[in-house]
C-alpha atoms as a PDB file:
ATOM      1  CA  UNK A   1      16.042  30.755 -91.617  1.00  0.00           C
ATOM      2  CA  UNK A   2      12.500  29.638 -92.050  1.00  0.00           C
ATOM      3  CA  UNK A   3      11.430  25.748 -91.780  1.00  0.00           C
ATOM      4  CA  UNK A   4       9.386  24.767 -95.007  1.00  0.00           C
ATOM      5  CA  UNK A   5       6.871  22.089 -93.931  1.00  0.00           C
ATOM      6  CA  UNK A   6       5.707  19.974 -97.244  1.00  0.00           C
ATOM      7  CA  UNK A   7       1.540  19.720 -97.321  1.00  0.00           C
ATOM      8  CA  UNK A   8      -0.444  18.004 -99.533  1.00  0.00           C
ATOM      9  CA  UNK A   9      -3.136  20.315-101.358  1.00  0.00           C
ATOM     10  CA  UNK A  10      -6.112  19.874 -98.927  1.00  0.00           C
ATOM     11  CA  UNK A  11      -3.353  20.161 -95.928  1.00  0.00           C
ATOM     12  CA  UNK A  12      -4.983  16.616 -94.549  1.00  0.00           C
ATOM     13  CA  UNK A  13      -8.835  17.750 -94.641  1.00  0.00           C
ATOM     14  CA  UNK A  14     -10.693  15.061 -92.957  1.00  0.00           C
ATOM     15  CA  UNK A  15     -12.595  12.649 -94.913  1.00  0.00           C
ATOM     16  CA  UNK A  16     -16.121  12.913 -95.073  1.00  0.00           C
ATOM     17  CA  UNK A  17     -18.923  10.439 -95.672  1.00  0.00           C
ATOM     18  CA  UNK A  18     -22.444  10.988 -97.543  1.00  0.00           C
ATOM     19  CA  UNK A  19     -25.168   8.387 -97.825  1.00  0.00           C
ATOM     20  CA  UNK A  20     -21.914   5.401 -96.936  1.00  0.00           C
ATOM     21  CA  UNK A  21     -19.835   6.978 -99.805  1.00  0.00           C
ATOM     22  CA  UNK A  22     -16.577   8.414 -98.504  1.00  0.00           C
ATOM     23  CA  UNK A  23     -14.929  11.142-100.032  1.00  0.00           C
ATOM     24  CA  UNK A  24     -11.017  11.797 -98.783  1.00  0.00           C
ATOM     25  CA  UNK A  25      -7.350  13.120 -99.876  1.00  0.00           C
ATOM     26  CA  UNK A  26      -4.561  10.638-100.765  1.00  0.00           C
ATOM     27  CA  UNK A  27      -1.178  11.250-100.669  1.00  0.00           C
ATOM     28  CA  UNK A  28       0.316   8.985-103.035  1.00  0.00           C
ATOM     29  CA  UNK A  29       3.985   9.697-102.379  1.00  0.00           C
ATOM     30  CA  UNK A  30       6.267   9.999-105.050  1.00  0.00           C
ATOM     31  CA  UNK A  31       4.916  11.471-108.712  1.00  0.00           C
ATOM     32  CA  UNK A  32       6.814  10.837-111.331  1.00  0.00           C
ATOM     33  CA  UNK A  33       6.024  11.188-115.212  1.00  0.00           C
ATOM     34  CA  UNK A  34       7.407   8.655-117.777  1.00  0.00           C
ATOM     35  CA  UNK A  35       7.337   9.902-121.260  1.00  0.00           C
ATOM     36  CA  UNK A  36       8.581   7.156-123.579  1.00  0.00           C
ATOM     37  CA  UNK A  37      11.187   8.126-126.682  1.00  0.00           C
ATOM     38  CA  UNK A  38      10.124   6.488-129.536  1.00  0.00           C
ATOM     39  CA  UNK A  39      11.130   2.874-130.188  1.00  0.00           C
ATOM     40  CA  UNK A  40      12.141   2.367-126.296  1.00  0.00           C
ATOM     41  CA  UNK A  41       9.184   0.395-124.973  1.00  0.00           C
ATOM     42  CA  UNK A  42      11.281  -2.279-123.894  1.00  0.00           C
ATOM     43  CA  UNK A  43      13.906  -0.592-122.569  1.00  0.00           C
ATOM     44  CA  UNK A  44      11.485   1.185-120.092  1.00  0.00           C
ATOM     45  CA  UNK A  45       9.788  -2.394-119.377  1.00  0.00           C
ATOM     46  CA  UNK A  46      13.506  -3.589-118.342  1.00  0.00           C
ATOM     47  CA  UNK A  47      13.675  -0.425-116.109  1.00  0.00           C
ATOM     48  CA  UNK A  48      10.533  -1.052-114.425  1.00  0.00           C
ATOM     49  CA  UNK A  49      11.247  -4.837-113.963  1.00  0.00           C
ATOM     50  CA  UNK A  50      12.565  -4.189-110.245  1.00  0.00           C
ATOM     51  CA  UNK A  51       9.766  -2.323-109.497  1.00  0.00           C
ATOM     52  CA  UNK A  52       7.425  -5.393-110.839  1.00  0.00           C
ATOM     53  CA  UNK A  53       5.737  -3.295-113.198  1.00  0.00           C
ATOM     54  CA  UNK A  54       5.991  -2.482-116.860  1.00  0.00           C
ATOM     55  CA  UNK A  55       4.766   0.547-118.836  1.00  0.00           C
ATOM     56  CA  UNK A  56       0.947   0.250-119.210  1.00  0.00           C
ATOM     57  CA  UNK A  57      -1.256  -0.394-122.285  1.00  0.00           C
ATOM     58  CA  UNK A  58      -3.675   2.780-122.932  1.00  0.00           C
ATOM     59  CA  UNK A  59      -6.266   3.065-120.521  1.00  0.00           C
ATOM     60  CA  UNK A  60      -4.965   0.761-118.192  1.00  0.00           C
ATOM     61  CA  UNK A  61      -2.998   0.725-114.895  1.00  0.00           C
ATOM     62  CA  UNK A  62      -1.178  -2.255-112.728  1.00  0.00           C
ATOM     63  CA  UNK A  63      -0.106  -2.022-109.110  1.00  0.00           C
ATOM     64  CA  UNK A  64       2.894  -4.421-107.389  1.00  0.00           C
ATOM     65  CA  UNK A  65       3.102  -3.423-103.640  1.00  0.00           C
ATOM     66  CA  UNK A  66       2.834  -0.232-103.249  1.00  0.00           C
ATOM     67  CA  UNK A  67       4.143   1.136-106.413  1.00  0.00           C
ATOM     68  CA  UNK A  68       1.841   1.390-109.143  1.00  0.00           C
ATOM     69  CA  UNK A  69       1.813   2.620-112.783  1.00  0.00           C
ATOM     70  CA  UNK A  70      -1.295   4.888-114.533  1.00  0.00           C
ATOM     71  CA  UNK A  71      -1.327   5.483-118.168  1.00  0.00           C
ATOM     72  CA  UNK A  72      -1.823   9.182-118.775  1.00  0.00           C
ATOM     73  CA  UNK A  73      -1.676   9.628-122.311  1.00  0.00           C
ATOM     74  CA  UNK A  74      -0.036   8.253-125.186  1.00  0.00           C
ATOM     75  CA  UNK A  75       3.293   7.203-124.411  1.00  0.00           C
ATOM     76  CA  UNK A  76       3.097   8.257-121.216  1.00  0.00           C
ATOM     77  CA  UNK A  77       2.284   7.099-117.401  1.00  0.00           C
ATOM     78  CA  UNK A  78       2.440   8.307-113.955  1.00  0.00           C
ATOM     79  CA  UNK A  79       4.866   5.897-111.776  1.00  0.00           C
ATOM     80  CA  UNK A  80       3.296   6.302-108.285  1.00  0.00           C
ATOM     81  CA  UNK A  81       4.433   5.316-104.544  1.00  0.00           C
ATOM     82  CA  UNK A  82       7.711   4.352-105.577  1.00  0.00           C
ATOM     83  CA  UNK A  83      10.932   6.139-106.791  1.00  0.00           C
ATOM     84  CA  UNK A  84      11.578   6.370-110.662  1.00  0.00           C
ATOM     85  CA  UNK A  85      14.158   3.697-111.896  1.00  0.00           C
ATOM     86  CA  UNK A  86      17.558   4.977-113.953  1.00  0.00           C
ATOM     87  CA  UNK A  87      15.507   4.800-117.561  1.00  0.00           C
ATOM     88  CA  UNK A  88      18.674   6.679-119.024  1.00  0.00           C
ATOM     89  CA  UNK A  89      18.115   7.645-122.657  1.00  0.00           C
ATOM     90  CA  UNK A  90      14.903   5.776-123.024  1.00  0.00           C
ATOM     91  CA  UNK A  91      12.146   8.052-121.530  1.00  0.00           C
ATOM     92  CA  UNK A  92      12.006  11.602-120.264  1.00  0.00           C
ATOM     93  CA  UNK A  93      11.454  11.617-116.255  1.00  0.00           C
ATOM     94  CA  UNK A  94       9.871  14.710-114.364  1.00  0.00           C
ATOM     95  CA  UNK A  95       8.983  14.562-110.994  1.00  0.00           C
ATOM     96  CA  UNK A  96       4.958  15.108-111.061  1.00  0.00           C
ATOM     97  CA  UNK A  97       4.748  14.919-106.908  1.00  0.00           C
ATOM     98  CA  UNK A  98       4.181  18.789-105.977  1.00  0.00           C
ATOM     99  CA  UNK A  99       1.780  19.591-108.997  1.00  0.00           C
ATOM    100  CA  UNK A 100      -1.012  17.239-108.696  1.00  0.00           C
ATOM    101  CA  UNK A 101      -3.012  16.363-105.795  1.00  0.00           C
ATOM    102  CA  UNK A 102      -5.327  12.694-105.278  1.00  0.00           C
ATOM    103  CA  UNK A 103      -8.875  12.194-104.256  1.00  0.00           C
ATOM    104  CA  UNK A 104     -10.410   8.519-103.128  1.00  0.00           C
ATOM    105  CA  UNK A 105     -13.964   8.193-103.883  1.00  0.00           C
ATOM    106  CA  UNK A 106     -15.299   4.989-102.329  1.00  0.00           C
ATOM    107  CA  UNK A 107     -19.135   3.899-101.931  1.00  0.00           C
ATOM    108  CA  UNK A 108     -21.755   2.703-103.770  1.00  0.00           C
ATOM    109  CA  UNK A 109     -22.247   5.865-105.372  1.00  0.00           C
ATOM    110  CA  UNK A 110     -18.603   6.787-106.028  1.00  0.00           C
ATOM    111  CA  UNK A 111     -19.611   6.546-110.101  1.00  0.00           C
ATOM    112  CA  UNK A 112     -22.477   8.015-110.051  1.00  0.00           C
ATOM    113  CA  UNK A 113     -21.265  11.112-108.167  1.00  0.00           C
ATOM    114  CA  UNK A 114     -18.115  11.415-110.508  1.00  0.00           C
ATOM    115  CA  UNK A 115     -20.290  10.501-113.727  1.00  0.00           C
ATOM    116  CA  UNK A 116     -22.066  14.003-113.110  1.00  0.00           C
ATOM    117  CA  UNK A 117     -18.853  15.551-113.895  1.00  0.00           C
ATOM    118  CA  UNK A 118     -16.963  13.143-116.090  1.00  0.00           C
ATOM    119  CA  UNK A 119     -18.291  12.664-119.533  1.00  0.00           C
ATOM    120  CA  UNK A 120     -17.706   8.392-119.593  1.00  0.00           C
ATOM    121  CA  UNK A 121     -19.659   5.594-118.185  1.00  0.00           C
ATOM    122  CA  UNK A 122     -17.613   4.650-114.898  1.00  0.00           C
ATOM    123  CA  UNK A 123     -19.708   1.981-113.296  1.00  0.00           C
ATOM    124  CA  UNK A 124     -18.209  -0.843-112.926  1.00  0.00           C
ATOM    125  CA  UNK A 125     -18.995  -3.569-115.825  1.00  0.00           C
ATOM    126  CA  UNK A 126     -17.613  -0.384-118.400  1.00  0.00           C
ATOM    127  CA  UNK A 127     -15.072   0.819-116.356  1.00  0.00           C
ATOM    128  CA  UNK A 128     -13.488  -2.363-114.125  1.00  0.00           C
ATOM    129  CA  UNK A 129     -10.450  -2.442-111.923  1.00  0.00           C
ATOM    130  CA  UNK A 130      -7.075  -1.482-113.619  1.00  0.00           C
ATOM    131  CA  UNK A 131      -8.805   0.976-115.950  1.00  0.00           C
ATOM    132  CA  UNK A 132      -7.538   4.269-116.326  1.00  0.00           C
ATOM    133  CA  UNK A 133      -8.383   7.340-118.040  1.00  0.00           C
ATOM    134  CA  UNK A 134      -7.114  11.178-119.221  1.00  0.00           C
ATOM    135  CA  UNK A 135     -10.628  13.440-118.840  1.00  0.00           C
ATOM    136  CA  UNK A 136     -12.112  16.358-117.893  1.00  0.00           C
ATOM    137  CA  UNK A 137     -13.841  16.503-113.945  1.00  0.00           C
ATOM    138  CA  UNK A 138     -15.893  19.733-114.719  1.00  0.00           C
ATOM    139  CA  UNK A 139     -13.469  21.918-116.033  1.00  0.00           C
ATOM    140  CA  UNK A 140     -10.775  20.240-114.717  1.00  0.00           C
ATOM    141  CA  UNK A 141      -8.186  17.617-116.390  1.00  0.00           C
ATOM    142  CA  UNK A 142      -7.887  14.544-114.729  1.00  0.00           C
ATOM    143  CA  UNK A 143      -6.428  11.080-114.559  1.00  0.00           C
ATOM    144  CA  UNK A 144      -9.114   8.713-113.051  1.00  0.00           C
ATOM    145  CA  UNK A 145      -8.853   4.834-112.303  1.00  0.00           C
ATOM    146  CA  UNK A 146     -10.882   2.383-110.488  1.00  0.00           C
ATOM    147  CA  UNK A 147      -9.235   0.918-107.594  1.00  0.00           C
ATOM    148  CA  UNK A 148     -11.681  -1.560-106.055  1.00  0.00           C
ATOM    149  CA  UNK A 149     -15.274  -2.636-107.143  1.00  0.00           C
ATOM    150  CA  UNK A 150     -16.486   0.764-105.373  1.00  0.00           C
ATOM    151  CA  UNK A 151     -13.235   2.589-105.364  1.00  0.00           C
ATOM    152  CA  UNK A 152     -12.218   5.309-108.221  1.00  0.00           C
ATOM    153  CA  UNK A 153      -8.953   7.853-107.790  1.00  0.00           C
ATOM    154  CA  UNK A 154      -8.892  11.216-109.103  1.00  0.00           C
ATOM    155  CA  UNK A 155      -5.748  12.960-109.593  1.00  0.00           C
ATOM    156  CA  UNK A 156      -6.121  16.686-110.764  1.00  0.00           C
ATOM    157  CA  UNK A 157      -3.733  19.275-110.523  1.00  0.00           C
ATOM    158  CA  UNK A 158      -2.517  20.723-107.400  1.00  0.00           C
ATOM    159  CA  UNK A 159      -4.523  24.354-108.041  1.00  0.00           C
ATOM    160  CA  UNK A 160      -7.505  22.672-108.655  1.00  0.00           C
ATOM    161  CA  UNK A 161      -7.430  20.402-105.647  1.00  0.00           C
ATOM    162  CA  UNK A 162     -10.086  22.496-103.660  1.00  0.00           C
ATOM    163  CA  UNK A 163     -12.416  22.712-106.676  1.00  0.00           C
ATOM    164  CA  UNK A 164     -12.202  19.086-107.141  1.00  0.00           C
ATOM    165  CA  UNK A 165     -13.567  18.416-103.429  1.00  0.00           C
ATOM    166  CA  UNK A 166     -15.840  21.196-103.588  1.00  0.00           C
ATOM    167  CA  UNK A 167     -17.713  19.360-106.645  1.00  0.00           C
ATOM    168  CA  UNK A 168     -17.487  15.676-105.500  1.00  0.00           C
ATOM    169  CA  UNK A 169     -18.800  16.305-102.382  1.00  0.00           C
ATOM    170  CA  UNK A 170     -21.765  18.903-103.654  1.00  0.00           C
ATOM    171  CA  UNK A 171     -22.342  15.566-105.959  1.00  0.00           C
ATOM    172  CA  UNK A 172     -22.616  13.336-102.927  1.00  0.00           C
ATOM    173  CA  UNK A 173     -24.932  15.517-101.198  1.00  0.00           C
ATOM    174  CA  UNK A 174     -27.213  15.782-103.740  1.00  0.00           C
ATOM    175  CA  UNK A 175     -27.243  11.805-104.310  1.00  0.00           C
ATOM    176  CA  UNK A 176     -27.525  11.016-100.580  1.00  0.00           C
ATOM    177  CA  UNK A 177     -30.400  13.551-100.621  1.00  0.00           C
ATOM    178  CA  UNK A 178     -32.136  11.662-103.319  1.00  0.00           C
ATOM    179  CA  UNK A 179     -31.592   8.363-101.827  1.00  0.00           C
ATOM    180  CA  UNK A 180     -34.035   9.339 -98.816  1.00  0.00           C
ATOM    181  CA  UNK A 181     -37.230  10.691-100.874  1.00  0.00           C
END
């Protein structure tokens, strides 16, 4: 019988740099969507205590360790890098980890490569550290947030993984190009 080997959606390309901007694939670890049922907010929060988390306020996200939370939409989050707690009754849990796939952008021109594709102001002073966001990267959906001062993620689904790079890095070029006339 076959052995199936698990890869992420770039299979571990290497990272590459453009004009000190780095461009690379993270693998998150565990996926896993939280939708809440209505009127359970708090019983999620009391779920997610262990984890030292709680369910995020739109457009936000908060790390503890190495598990983190991303709001996604309304009423929903990712929970990322750890395993989902027992929410019983309160929220409806899928497993997201196979079906999307995570892109670092870091730099000083991580925002202005992504804000060629991404139709929101992402520098810093509009979008600061713990802010997260549902949009489009082309043609592609997305959940972005900012990670560090020069540090966004992109998560996009796992078919669109090779677009993704393809478009970030064409962006890159194209800046670092421009930053030597």
């Amino acid at each position: 019988m076959p052995e199936l080997i698990a890869k992420t959606a770039l299979a571990g390309r290497t990272p590459v740099v453009r004009g000190g901007t780095t461009l690379a694939e993270v693998d998150l670890g565990p996926v896993t969507s939280i939708a809440l049922f209505p009127g359970q907010a708090a019983a999620v929060n009391a779920g997610l205590q262990p984890l030292g988390l709680g369910f995020p306020a739109p457009n936000c996200m908060a790390s503890a360790g190495e598990a983190m939370i991303v709001w996604t939409g309304r009423e929903q989050a990712f929970l990322i890098g750890a395993e989902a707690p027992d929410l019983g009754d309160a929220a409806a849990v899928t497993d997201q980890s196979g079906g999307w796939a995570a892109l670092s952008v870091t730099g000083p021109a991580a925002a202005d490569a992504l804000m060629r594709y991404v139709p929101l102001d992402l520098r810093l002073q509009a979008f600061p550290i713990g802010r997260a966001v549902r949009a489009p990267v082309y043609h592609m959906n997305a959940v972005l947030w900012r990670s560090g001062e020069d540090s966004l993620m992109v998560m996009v689904f796992r078919s669109m993984a090779r677009t993704a790079w393809h478009e970030i890095d064409e962006a890159l070029i194209s800046l670092a190009a421009r930053a030597k006339l």
